[in-house]
C-alpha atoms as a PDB file:
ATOM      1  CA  UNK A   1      89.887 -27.369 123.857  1.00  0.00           C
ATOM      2  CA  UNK A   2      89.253 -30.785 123.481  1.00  0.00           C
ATOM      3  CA  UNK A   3      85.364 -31.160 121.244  1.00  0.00           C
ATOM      4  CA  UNK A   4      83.182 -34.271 122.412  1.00  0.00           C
ATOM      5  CA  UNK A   5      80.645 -35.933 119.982  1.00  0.00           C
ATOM      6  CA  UNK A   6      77.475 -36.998 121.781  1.00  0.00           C
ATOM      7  CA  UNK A   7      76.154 -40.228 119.888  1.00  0.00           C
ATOM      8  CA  UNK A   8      72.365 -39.378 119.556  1.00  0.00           C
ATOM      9  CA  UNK A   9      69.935 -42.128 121.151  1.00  0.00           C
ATOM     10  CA  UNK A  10      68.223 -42.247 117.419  1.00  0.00           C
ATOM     11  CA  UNK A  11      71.730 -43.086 116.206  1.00  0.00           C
ATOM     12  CA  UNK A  12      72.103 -46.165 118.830  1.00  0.00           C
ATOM     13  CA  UNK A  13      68.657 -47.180 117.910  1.00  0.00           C
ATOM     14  CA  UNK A  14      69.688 -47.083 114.528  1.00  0.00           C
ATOM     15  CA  UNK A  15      72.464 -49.252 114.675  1.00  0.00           C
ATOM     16  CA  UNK A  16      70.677 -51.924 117.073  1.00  0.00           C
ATOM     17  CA  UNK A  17      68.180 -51.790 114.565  1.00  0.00           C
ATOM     18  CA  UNK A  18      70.393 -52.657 112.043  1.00  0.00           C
ATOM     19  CA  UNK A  19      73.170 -55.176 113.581  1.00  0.00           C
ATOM     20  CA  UNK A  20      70.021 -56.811 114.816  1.00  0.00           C
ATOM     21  CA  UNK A  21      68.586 -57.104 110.879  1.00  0.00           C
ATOM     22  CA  UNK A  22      72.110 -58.175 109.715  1.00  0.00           C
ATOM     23  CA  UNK A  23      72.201 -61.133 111.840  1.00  0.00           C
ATOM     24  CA  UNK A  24      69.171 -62.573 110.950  1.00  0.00           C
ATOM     25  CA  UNK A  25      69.262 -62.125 106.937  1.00  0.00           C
ATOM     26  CA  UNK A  26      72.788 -63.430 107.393  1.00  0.00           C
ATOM     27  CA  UNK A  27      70.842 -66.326 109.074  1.00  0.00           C
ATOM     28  CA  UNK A  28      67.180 -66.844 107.616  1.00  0.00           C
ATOM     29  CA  UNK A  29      68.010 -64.439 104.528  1.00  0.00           C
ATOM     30  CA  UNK A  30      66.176 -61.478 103.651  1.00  0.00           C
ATOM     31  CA  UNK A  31      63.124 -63.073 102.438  1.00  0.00           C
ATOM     32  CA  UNK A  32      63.218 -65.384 106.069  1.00  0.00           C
ATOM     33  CA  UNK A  33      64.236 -62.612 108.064  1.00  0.00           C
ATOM     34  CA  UNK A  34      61.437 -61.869 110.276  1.00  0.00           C
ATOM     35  CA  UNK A  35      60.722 -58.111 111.518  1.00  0.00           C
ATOM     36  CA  UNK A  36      59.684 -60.113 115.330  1.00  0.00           C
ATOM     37  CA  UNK A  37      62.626 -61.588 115.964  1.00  0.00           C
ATOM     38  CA  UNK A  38      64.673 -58.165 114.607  1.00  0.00           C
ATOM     39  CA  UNK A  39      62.856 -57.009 117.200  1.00  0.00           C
ATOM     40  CA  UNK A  40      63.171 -59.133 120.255  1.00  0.00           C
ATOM     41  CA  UNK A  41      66.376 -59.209 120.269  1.00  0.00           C
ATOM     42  CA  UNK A  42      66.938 -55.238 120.524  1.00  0.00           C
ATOM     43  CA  UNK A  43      63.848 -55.044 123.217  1.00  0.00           C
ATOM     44  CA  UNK A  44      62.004 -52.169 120.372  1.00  0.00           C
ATOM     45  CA  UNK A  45      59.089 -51.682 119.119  1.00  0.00           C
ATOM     46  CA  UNK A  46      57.254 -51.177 115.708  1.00  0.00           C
ATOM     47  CA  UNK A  47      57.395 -47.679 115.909  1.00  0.00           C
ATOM     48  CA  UNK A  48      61.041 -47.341 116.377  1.00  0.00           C
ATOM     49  CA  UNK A  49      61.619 -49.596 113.610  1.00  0.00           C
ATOM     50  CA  UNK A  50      59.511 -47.786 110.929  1.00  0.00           C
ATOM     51  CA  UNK A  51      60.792 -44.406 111.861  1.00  0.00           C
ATOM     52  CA  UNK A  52      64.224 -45.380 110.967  1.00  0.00           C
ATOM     53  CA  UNK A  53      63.335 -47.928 107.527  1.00  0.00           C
ATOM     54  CA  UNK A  54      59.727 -47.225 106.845  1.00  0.00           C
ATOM     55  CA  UNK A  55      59.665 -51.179 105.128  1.00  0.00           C
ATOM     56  CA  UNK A  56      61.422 -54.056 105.368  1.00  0.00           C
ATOM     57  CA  UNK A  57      63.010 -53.441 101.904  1.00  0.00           C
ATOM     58  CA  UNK A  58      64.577 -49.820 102.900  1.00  0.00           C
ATOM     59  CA  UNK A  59      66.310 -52.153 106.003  1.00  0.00           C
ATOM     60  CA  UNK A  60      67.345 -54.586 103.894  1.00  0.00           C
ATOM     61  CA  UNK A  61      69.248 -51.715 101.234  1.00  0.00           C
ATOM     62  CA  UNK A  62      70.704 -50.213 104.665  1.00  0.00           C
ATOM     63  CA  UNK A  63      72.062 -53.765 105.925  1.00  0.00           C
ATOM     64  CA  UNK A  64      74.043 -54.038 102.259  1.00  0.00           C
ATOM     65  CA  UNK A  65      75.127 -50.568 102.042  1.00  0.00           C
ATOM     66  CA  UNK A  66      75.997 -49.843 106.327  1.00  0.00           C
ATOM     67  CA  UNK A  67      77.526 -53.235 107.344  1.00  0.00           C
ATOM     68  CA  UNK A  68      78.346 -55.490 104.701  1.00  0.00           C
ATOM     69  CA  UNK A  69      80.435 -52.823 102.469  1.00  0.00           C
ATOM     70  CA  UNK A  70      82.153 -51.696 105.451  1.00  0.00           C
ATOM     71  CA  UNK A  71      82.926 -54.693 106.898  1.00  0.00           C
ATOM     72  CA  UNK A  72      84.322 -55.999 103.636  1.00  0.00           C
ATOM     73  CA  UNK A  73      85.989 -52.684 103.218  1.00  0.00           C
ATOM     74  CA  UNK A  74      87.955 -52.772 107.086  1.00  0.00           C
ATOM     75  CA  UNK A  75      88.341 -56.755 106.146  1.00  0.00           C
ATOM     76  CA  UNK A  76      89.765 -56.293 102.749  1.00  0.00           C
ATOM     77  CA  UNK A  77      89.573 -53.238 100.525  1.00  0.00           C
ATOM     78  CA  UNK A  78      91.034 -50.472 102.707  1.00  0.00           C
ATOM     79  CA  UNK A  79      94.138 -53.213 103.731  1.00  0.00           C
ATOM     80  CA  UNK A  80      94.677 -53.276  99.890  1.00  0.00           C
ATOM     81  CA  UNK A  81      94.247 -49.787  99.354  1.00  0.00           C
ATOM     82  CA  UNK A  82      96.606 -48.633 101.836  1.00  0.00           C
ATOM     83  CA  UNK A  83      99.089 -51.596 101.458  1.00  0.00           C
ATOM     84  CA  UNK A  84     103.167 -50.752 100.022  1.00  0.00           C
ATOM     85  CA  UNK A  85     102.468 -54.454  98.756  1.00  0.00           C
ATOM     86  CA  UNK A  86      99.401 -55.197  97.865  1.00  0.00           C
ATOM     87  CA  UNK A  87      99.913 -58.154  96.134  1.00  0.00           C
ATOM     88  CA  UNK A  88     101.645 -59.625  99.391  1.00  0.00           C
ATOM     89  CA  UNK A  89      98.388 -58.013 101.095  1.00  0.00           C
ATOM     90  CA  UNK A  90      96.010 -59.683  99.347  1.00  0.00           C
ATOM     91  CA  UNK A  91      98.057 -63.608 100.053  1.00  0.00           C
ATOM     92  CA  UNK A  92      97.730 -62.427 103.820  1.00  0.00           C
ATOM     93  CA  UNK A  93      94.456 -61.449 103.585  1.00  0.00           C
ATOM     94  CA  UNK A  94      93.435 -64.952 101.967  1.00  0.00           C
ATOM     95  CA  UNK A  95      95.518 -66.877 104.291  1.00  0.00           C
ATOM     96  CA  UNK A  96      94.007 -65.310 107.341  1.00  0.00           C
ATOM     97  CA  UNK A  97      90.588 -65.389 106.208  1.00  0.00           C
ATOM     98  CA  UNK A  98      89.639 -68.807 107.454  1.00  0.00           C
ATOM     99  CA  UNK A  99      90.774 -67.692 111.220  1.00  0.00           C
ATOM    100  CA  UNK A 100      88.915 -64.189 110.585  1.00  0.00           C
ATOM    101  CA  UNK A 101      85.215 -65.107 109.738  1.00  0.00           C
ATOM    102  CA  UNK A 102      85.572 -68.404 111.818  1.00  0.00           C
ATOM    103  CA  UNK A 103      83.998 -71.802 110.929  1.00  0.00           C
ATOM    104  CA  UNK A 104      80.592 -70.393 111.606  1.00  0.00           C
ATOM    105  CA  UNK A 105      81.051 -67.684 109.286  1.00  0.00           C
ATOM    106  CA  UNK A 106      81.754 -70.397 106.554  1.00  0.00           C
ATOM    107  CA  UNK A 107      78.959 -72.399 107.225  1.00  0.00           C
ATOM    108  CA  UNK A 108      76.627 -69.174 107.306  1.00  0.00           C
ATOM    109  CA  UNK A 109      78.372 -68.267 103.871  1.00  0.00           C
ATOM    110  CA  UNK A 110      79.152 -64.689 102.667  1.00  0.00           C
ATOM    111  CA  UNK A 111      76.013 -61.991 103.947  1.00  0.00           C
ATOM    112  CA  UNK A 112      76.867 -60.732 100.184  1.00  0.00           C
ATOM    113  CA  UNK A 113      77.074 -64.168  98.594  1.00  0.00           C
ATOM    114  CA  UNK A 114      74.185 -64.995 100.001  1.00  0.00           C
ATOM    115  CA  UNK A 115      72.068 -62.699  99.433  1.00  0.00           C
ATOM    116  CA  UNK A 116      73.104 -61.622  96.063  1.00  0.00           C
ATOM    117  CA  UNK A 117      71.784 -65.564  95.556  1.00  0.00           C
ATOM    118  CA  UNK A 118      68.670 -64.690  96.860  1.00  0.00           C
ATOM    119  CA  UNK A 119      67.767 -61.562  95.662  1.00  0.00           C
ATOM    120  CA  UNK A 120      69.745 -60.242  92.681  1.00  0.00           C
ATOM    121  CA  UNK A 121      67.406 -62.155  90.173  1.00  0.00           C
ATOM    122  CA  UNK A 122      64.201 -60.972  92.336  1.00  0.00           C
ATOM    123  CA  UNK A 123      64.751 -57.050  92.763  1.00  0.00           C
ATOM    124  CA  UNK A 124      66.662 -54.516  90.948  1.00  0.00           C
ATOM    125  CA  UNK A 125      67.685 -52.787  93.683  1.00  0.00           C
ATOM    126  CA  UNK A 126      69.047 -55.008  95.575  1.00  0.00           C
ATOM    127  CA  UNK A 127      71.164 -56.277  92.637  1.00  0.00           C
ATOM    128  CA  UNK A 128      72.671 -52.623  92.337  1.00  0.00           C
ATOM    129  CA  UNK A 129      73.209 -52.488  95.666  1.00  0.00           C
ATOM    130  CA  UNK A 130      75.090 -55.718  95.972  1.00  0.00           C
ATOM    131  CA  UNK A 131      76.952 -55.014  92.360  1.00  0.00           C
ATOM    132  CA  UNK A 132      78.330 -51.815  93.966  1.00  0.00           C
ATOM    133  CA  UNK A 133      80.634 -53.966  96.344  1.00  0.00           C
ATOM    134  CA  UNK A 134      81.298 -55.986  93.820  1.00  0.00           C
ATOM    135  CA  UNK A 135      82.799 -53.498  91.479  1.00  0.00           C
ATOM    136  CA  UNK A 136      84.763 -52.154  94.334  1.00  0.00           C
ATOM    137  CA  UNK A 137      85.777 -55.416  95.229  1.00  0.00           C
ATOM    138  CA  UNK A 138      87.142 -56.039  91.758  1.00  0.00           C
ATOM    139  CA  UNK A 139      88.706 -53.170  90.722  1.00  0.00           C
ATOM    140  CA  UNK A 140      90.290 -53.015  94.327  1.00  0.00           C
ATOM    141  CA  UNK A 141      91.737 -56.040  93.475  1.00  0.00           C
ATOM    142  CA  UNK A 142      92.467 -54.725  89.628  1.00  0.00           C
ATOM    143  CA  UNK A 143      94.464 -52.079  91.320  1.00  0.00           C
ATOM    144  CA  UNK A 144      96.420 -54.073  93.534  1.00  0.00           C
ATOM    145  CA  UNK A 145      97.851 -56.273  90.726  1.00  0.00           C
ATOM    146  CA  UNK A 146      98.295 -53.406  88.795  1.00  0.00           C
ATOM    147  CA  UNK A 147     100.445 -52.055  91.306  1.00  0.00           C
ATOM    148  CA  UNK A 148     102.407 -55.207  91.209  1.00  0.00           C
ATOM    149  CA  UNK A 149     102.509 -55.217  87.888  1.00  0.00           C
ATOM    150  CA  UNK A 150     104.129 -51.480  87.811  1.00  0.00           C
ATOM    151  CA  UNK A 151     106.562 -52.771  90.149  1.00  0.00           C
ATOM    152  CA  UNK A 152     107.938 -55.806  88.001  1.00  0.00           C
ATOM    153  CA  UNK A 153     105.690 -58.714  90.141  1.00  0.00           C
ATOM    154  CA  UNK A 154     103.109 -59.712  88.428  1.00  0.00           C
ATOM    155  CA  UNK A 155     103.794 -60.746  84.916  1.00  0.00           C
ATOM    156  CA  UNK A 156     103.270 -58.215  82.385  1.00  0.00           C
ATOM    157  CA  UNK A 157     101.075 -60.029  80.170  1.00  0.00           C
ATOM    158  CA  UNK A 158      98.352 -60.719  82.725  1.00  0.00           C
ATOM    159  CA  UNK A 159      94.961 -58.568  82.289  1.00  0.00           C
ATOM    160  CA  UNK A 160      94.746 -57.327  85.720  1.00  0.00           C
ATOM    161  CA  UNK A 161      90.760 -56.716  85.965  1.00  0.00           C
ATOM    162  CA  UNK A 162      90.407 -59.685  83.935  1.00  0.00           C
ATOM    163  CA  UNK A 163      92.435 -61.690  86.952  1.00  0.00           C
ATOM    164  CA  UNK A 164      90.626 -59.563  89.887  1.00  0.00           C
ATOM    165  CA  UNK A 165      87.431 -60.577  88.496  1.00  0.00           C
ATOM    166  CA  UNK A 166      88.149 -64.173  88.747  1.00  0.00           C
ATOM    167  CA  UNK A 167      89.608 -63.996  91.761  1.00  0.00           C
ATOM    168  CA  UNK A 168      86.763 -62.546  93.592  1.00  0.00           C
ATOM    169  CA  UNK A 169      84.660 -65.246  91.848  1.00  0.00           C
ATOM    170  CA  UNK A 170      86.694 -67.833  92.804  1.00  0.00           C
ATOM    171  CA  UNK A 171      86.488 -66.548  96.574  1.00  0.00           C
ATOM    172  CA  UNK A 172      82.906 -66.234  96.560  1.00  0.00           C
ATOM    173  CA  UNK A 173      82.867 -69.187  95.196  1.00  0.00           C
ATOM    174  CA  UNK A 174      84.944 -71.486  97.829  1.00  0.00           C
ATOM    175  CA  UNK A 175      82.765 -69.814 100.162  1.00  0.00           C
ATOM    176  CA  UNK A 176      79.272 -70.815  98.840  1.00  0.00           C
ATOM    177  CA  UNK A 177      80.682 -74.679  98.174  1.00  0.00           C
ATOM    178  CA  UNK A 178      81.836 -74.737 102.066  1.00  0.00           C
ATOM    179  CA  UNK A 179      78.561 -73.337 103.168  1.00  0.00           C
ATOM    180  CA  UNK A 180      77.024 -76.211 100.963  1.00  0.00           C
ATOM    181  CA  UNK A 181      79.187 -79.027 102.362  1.00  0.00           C
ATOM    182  CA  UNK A 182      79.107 -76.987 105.731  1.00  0.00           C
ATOM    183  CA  UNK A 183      83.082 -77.510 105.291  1.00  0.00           C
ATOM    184  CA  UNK A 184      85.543 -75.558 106.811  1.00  0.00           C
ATOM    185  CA  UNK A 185      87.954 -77.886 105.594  1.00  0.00           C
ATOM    186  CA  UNK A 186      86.583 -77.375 102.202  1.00  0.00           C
ATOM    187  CA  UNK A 187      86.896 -73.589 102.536  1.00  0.00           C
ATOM    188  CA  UNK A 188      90.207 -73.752 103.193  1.00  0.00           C
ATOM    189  CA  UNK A 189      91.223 -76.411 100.477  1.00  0.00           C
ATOM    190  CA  UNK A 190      89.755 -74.129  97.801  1.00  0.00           C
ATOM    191  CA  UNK A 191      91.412 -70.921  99.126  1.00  0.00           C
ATOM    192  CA  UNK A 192      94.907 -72.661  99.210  1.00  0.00           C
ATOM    193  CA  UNK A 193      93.893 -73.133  95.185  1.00  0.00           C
ATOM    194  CA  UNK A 194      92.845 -69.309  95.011  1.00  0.00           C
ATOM    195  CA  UNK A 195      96.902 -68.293  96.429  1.00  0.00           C
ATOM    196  CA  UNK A 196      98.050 -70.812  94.100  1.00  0.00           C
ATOM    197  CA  UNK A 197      96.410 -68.882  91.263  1.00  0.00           C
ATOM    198  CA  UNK A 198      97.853 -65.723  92.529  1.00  0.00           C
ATOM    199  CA  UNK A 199     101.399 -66.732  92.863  1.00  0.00           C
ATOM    200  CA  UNK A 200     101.099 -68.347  89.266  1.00  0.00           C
ATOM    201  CA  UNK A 201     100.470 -64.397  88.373  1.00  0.00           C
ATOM    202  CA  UNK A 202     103.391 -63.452  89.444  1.00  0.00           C
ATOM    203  CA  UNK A 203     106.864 -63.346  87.970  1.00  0.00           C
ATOM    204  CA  UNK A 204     109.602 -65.561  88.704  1.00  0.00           C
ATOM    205  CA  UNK A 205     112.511 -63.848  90.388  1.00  0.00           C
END
């Protein structure tokens, strides 16, 4: 007996709702982002918003914590996570990140980047929020050297979270100086640096 899930029409309103509020903070920010054009572009009203986020704030917390985790999760974490060679994983996932946001997802910048920018030093929420995928980011990392470093890889003497940290500040990084310049080319200068850092991690066989 085969069991059918029926999506809910508050679900699909839901997730318009929130796509639609993703593109524009990932566009005017959250602080830019207006409710009208959230809005327009999903054809509903007032009421359906507020019945879903009852402020602006609770849809900006849902953006963070429904689409940008998960998308950096299914772009990144999980392909470390579940990777036999993580380490080889993560040089993939670097080289193919250029092709995978697109050049007008590196002039935009990174949705967390961004607004960790904006509104870290402005509201404590937020910040935990944004630190969350942070620390997962990092230690995802952490545990992918680790795992290299188990497996005779990366050198022994490397501090692995130490490493994972930089790396994702280094990434972050290369993204918010492309975004600046508005420099794909830039983008992908600095993440040939980033694999360069990695492979000087490793040992030589």
């Amino acid at each position: 007996m085969t069991t059918q899930t029926t999506i809910k029409p508050q679900d699909i309103t839901r997730e318009k709702l929130l796509a639609s509020a993703y593109c524009e903070m990932h566009r005017q920010g959250y602080q830019g982002a207006s409710v009208s054009n959230i809005l327009d572009s999903t054809a509903l009203t007032k009421g359906a918003l507020y019945h879903h986020f009852p402020t602006k704030h609770a849809l900006g917390l849902a953006v963070i914590d429904e689409i940008i985790g998960p998308q950096l999760d299914q772009l990144i974490f999980e392909r470390l996570r579940n990777s036999a060679q993580p380490v080889t994983e993560l040089l993939e996932i670097i080289s193919g990140i250029e092709a995978t946001i697109g050049d007008e997802g590196i002039m935009l910048g990174c949705p967390l980047n961004n607004l960790m920018q904006e509104m870290s030093p402005l509201d404590e929420q937020f910040r935990h929020h944004l630190n969350a995928i942070l620390e997962t980011w990092q230690q995802t990392i952490g545990a992918a050297l680790e795992h290299g470093q188990s497996h005779g890889i990366i050198k022994p003497e490397t501090d692995c979270q130490a490493a994972a940290l930089f790396i994702v500040s280094a990434w972050e990084g290369c993204l918010s100086i492309a975004k600046n310049k508005q420099s794909p080319a830039a983008f992908k200068i600095c993440m040939a640096q980033l694999q360069g850092y990695i492979r000087s991690l490793m040992q030589v066989v």
